[in-house]
N, C-alpha and C. Protein backbone atom coordinates (compact mmCIF):
# COMPACT_ATOMS: atom_id res chain seq x y z
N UNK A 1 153.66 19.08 50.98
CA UNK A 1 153.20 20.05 50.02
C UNK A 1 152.25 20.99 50.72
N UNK A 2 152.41 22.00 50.94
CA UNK A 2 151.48 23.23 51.05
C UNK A 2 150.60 23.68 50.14
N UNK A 3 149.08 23.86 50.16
CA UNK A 3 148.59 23.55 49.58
C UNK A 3 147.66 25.10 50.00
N UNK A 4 147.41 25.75 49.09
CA UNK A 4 147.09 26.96 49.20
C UNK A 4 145.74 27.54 47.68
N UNK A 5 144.70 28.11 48.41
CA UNK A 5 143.61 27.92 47.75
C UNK A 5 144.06 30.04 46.28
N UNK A 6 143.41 29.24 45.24
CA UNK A 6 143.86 30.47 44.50
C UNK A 6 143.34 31.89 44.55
N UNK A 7 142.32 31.92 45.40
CA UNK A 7 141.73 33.20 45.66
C UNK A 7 141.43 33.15 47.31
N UNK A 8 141.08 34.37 47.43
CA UNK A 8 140.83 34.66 48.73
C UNK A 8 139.70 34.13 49.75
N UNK A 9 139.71 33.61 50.58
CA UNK A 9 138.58 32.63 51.03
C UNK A 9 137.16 33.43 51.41
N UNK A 10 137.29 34.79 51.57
CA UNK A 10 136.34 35.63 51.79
C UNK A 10 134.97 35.44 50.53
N UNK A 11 135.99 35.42 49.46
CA UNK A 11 135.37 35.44 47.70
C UNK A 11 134.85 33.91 47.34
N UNK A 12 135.35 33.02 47.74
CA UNK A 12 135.68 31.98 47.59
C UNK A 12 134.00 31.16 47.38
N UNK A 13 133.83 30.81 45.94
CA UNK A 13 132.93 30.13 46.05
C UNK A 13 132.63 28.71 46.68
N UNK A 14 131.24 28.05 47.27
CA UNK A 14 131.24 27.16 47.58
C UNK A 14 131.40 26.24 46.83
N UNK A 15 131.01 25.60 45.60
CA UNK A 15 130.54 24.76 44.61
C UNK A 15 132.35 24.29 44.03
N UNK A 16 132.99 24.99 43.51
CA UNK A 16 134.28 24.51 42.88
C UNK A 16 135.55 25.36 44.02
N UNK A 17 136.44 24.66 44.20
CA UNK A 17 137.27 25.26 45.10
C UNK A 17 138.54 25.22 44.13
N UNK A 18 139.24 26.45 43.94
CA UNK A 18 140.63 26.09 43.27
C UNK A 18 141.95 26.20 43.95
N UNK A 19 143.20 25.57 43.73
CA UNK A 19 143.95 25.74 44.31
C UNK A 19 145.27 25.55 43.31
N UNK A 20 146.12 26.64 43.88
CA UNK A 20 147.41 26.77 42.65
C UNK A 20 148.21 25.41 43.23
N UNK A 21 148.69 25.14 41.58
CA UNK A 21 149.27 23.93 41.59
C UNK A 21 150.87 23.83 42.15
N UNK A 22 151.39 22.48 42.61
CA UNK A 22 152.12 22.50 43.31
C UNK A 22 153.63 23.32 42.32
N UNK A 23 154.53 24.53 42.56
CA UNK A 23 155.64 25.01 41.29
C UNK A 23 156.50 23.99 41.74
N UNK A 24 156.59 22.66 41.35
CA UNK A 24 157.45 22.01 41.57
C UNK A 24 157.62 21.49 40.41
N UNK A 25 159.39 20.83 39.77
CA UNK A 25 159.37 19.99 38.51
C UNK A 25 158.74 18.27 38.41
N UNK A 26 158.34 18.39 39.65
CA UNK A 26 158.32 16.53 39.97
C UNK A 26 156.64 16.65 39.69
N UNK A 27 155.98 17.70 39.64
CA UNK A 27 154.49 17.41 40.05
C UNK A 27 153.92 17.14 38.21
N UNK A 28 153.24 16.17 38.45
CA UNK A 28 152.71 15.19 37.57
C UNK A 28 150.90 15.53 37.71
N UNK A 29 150.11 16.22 37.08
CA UNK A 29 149.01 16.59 37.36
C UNK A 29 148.20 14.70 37.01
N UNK A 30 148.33 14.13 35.74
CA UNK A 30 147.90 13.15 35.27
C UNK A 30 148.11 12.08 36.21
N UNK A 31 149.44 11.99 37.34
CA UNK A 31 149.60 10.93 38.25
C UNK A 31 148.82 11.45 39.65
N UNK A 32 148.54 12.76 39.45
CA UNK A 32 148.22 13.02 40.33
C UNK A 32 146.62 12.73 40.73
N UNK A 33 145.69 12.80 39.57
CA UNK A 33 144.77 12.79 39.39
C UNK A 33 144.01 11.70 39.41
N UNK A 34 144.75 10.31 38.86
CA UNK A 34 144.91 8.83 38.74
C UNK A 34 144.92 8.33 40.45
N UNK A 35 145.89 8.86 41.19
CA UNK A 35 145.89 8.47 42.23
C UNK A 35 144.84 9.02 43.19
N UNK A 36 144.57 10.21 43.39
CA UNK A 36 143.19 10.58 44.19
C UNK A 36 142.01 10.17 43.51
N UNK A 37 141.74 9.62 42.69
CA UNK A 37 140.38 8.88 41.62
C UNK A 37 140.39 8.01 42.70
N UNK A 38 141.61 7.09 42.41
CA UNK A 38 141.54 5.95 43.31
C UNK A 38 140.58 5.77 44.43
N UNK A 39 140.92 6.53 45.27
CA UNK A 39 140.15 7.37 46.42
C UNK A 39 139.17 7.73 46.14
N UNK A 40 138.10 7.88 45.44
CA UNK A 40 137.15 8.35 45.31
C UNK A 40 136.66 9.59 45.10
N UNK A 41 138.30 10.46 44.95
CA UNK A 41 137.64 11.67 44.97
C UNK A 41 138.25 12.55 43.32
N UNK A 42 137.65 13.10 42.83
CA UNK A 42 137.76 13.69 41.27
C UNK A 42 138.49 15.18 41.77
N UNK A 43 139.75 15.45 40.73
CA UNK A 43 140.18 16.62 40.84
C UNK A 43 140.12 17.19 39.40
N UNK A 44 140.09 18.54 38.84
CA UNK A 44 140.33 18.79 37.66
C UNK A 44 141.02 19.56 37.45
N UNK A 45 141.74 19.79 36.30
CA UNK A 45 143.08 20.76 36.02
C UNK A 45 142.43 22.10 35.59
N UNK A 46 142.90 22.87 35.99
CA UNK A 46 142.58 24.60 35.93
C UNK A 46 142.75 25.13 35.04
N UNK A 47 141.83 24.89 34.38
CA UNK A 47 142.44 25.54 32.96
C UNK A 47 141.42 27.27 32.44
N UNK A 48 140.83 27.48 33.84
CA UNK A 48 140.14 29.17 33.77
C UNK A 48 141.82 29.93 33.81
N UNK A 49 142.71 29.88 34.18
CA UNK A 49 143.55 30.69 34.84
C UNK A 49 144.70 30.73 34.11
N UNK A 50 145.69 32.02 34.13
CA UNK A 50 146.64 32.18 33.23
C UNK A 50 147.95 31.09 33.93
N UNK A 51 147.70 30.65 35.80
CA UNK A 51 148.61 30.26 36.12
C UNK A 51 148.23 28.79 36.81
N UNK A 52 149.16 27.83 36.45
CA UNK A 52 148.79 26.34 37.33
C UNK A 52 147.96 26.04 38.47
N UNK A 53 146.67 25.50 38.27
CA UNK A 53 145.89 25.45 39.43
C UNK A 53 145.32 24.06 39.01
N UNK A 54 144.54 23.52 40.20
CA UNK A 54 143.76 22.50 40.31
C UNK A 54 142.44 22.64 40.44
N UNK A 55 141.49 22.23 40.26
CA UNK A 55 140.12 22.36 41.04
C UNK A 55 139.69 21.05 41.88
N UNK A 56 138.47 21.47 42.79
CA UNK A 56 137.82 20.67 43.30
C UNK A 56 136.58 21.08 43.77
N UNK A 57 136.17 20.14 42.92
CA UNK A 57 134.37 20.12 43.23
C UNK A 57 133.81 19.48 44.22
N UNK A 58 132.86 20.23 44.81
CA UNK A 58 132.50 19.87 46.37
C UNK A 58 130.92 19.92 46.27
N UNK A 59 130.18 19.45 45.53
CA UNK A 59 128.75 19.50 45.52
C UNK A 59 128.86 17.82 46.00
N UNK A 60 128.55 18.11 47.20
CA UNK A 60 127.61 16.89 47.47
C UNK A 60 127.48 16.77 49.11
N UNK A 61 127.38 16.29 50.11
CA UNK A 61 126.83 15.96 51.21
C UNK A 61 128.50 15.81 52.10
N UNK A 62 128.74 16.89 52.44
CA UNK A 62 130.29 16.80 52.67
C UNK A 62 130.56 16.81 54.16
N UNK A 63 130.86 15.70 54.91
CA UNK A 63 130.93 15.23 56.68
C UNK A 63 132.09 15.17 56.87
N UNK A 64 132.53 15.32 58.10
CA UNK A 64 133.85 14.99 58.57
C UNK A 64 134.66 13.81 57.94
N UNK A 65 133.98 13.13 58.19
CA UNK A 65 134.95 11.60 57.59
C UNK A 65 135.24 12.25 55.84
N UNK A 66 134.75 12.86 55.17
CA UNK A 66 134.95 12.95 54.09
C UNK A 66 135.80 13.95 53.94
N UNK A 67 136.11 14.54 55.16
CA UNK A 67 137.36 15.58 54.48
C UNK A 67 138.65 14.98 55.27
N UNK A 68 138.15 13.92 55.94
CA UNK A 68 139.57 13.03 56.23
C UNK A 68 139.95 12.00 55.44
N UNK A 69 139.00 11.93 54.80
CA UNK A 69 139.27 10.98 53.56
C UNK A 69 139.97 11.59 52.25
N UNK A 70 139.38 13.10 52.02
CA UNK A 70 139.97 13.52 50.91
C UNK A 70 141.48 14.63 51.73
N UNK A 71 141.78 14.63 52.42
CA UNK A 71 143.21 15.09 53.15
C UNK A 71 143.83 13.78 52.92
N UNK A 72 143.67 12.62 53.13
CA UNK A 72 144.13 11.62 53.14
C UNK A 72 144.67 11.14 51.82
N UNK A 73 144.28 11.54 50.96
CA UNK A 73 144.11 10.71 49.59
C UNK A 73 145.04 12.16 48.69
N UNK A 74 145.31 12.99 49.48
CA UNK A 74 145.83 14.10 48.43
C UNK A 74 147.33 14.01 48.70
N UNK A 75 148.18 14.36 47.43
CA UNK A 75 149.34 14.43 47.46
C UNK A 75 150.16 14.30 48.31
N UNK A 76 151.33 13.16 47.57
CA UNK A 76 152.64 13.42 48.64
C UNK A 76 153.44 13.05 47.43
N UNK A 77 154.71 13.61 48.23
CA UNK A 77 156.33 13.41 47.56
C UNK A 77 156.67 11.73 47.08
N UNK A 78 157.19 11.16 46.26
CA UNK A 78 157.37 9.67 46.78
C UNK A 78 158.45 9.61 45.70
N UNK A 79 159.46 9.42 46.00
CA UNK A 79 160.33 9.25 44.77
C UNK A 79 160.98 10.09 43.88
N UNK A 80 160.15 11.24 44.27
CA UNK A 80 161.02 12.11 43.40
C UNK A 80 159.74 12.79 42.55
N UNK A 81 158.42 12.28 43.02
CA UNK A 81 157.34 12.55 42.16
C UNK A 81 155.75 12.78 43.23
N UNK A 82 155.04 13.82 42.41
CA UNK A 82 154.07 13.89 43.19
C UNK A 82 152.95 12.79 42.97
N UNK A 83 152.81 12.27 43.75
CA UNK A 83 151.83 11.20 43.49
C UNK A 83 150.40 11.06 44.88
């Protein structure tokens, strides 16, 4: 999944990061969300925007290991479904 942020990174606030959601029929925002929890990390559904996006909130003390942790924990294909 390519994963592409909804505005321009120039503009791009620090605090909430958004990103358009995957246009696929398999993508499951609720499985999706369930499964990166797991992980520790909280995503929320975009609901500022006329078109499918995700958010992610990034307030807190953010190190390397933690963005290999949350790359790690984000979406993949499995079945026929984004999970």
């Amino acid at each position: 999944m390519r994963i592409r942020t909804f505005i321009d990174a120039a503009v791009q606030a620090p605090i909430i990061v958004t990103f358009n959601a995957p246009a696929d029929a398999a993508y499951d925002f609720p499985e999706l969300y369930r499964r990166v929890r797991e992980k520790c990390f909280i995503l929320y559904p975009g609901k500022l925007t006329s078109v499918g996006t995700v958010r992610v909130g990034c307030i807190c003390d953010i190190d390397p290991g933690a963005i290999r942790r949350a790359l790690a924990a984000k979406s993949v294909r499995h079945s026929g479904k984004w999970v």
